[in-house]
Every structure is written in C-alpha cells, then in structure tokens.
C-alpha atoms as a PDB file:
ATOM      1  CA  UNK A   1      93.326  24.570 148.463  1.00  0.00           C
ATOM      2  CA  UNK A   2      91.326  25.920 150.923  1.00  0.00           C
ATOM      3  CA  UNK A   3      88.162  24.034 151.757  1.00  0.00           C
ATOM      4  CA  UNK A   4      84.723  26.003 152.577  1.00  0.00           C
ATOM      5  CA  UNK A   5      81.964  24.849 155.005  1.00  0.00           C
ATOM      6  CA  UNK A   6      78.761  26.298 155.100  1.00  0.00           C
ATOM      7  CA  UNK A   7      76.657  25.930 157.524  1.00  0.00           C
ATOM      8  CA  UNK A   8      73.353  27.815 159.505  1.00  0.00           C
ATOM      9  CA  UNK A   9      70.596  27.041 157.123  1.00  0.00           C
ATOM     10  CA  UNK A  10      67.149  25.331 157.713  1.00  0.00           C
ATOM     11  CA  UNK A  11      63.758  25.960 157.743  1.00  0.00           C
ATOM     12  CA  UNK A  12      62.377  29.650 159.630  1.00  0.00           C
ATOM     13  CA  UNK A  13      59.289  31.336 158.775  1.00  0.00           C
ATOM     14  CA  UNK A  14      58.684  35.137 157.063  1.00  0.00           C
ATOM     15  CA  UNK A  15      59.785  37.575 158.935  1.00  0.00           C
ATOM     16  CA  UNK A  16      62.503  35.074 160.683  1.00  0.00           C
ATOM     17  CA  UNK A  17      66.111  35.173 161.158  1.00  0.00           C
ATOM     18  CA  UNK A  18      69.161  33.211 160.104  1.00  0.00           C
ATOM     19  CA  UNK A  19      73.407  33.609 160.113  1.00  0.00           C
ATOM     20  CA  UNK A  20      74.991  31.612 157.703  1.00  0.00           C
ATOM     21  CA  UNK A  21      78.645  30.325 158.788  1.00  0.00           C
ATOM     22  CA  UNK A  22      81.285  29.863 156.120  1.00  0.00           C
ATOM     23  CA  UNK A  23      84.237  28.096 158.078  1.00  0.00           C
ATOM     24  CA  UNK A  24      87.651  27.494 156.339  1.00  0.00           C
ATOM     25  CA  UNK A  25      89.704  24.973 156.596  1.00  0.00           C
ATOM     26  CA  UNK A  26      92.659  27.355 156.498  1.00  0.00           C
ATOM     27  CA  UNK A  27      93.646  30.938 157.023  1.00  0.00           C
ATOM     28  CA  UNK A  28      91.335  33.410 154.916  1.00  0.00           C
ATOM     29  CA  UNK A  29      93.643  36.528 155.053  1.00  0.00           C
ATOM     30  CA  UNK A  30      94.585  35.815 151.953  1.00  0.00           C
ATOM     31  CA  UNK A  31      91.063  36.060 150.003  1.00  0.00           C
ATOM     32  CA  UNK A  32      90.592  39.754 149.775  1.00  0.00           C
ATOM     33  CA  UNK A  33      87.453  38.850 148.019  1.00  0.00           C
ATOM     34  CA  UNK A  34      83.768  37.459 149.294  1.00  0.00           C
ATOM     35  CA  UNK A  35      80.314  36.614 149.020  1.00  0.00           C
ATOM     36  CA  UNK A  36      77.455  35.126 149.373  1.00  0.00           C
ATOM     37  CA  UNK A  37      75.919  33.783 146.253  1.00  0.00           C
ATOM     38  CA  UNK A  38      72.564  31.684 145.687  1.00  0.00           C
ATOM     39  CA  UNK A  39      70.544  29.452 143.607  1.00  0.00           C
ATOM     40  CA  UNK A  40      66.557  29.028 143.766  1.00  0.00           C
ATOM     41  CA  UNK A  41      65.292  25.981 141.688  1.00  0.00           C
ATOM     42  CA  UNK A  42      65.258  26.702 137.892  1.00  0.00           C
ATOM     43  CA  UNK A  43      66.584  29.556 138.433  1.00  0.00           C
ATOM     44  CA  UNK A  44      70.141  31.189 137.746  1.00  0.00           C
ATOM     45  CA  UNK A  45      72.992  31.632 140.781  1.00  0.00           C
ATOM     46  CA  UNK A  46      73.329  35.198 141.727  1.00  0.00           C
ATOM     47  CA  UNK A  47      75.280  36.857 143.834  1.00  0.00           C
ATOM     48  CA  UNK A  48      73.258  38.523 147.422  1.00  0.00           C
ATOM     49  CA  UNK A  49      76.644  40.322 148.901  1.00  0.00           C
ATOM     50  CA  UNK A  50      80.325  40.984 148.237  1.00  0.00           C
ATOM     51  CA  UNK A  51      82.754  42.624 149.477  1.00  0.00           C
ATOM     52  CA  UNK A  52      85.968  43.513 148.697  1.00  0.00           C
ATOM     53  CA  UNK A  53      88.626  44.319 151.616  1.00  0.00           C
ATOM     54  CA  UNK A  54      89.333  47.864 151.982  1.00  0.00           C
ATOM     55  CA  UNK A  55      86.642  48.501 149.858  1.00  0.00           C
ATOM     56  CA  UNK A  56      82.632  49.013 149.008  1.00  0.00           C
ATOM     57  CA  UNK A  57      80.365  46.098 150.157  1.00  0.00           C
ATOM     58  CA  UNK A  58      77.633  45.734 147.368  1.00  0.00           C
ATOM     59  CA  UNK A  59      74.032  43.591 148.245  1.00  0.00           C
ATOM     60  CA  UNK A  60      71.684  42.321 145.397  1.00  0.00           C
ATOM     61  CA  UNK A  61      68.666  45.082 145.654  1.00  0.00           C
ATOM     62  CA  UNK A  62      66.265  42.360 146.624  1.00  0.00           C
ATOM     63  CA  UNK A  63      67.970  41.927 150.458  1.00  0.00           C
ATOM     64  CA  UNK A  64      69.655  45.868 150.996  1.00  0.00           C
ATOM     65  CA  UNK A  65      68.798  46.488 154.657  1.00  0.00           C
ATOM     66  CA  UNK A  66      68.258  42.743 155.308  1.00  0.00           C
ATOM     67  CA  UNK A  67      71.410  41.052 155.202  1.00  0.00           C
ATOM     68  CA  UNK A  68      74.803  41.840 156.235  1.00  0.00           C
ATOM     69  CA  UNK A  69      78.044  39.971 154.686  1.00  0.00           C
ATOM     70  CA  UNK A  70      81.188  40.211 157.564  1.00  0.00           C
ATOM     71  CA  UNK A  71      84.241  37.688 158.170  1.00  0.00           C
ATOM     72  CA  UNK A  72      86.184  36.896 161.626  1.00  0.00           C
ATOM     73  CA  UNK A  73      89.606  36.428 159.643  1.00  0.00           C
ATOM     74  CA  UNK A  74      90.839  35.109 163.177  1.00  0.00           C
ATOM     75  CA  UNK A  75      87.984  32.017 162.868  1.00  0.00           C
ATOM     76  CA  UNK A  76      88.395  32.064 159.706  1.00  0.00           C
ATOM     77  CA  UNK A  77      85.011  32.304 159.096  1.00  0.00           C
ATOM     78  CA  UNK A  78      82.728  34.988 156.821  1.00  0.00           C
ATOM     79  CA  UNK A  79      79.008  35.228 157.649  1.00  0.00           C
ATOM     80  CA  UNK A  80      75.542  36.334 156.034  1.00  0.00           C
ATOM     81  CA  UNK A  81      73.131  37.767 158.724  1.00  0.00           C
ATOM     82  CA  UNK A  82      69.693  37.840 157.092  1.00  0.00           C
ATOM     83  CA  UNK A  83      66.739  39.638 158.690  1.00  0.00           C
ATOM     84  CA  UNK A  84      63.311  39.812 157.767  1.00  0.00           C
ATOM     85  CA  UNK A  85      62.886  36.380 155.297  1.00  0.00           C
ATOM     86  CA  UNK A  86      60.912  36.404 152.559  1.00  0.00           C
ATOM     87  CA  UNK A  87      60.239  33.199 151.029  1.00  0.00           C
ATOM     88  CA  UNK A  88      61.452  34.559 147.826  1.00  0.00           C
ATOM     89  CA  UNK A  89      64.511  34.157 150.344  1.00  0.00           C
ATOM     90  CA  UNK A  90      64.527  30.598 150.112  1.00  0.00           C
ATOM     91  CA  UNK A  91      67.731  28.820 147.631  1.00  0.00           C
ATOM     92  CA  UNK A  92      70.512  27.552 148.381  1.00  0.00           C
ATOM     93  CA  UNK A  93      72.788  29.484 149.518  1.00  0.00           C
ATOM     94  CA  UNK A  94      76.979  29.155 148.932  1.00  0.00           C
ATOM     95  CA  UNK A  95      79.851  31.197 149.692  1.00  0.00           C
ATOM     96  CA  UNK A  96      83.237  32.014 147.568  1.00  0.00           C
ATOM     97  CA  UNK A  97      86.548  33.650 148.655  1.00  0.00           C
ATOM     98  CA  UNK A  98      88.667  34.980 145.703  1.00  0.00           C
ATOM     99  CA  UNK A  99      92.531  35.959 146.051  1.00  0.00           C
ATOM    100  CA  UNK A 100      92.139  38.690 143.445  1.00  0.00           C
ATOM    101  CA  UNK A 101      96.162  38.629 143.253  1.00  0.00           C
ATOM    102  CA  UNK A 102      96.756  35.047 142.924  1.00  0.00           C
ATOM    103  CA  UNK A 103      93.524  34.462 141.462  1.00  0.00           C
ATOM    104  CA  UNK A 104      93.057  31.643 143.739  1.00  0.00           C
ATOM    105  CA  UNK A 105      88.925  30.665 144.948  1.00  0.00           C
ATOM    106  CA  UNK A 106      86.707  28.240 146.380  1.00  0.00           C
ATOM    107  CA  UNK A 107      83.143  27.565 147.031  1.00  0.00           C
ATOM    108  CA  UNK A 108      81.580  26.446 149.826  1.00  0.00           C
ATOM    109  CA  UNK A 109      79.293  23.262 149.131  1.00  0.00           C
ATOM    110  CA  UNK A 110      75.731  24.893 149.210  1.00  0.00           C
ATOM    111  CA  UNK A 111      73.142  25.392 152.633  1.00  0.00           C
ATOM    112  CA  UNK A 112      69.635  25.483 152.187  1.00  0.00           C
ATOM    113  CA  UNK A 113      67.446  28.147 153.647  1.00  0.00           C
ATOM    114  CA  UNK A 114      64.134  27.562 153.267  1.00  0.00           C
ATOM    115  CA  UNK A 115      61.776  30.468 154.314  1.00  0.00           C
ATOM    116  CA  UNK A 116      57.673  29.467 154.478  1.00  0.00           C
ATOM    117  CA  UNK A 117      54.982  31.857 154.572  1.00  0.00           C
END
C-alpha cells in the first residue's frame, strides 16, 4: 500500500501563504483520484479540492480562487497552494488518492495549518 506524507504546514498569518506537499512512497499514476480534505476541532472532515484525472477539479466554496489542488506524478507528489488565509483556514489538513478502478486509497497522516489574525 502506498504510504502518504504530508508535509508544508505551520503557523502564517491572514492574508499569508502556504503549499502543502503530499509525497508518496510509491508511484501515484495509478490514483486517478485526489484531494485535499480537512478537519477543524469539533468540527466534521470535509473535503477543500478534488480532482479527478481527465476530468473537472471541484473546491469547497469557502477557498474557490484561493487554493489550487495539482500533482507532479513524476515526484510523486500532489499539492494544495493556498492564498489569502483566513483563520477560518486553520485544521488539519490530509490528503487521499483513490484508484477509482481498483478501489484502492490512502490518507496521508494529517498537517496542521494554523492561520492567526
């Protein structure tokens, strides 16, 4: 199974930037299917942006025009670029790749982004 690294978070203040990192351990060619999910305390996981290869790329309403969800299948790697924190911004944040034909996923283990005001 392919193991998932995230890394990039930290602390950055409104109006700051961060990239999260998602680094395989393997080749991601296979996992037609990402995102970028996260988790605030007491609060519910929810899914920022996914994409599906050779198709649409959806974002949750709260970070359109903010972030933008890519992968460098040759690093194996998928990234979040987020723009203009919030600190409603601030969870942690985890990625999954899903094999939609072998129904294969994994999760990264969490990053926390922490955005002050």
């Amino acid at each position: 199974q392919v193991q998932l690294v995230e890394s990039g978070g930290g602390l950055v203040q409104a109006g700051g930037s961060l990239r999260l990192s998602c680094a395989a351990s393997g080749s991601i060619i296979s996992f037609d299917v990402m995102g970028w999910y996260r988790q605030a305390p007491g609060k519910q996981r929810e899914l920022v942006a996914g994409n599906i290869s050779g198709g649409s790329t959806n974002y949750a309403d709260s970070v359109k025009g903010r972030f933008t969800i890519s992968r460098d299948n040759a690093k194996n790697t998928v990234y979040l670029q987020m723009n203009s924190l919030k600190p409603e911004d601030t969870a942690v944040y985890y990625c999954h790749l899903f094999d939609s034909r072998s129904y294969r996923g994994s999760w990264g283990q969490g990053t926390q982004v922490t955005v002050s005001s």
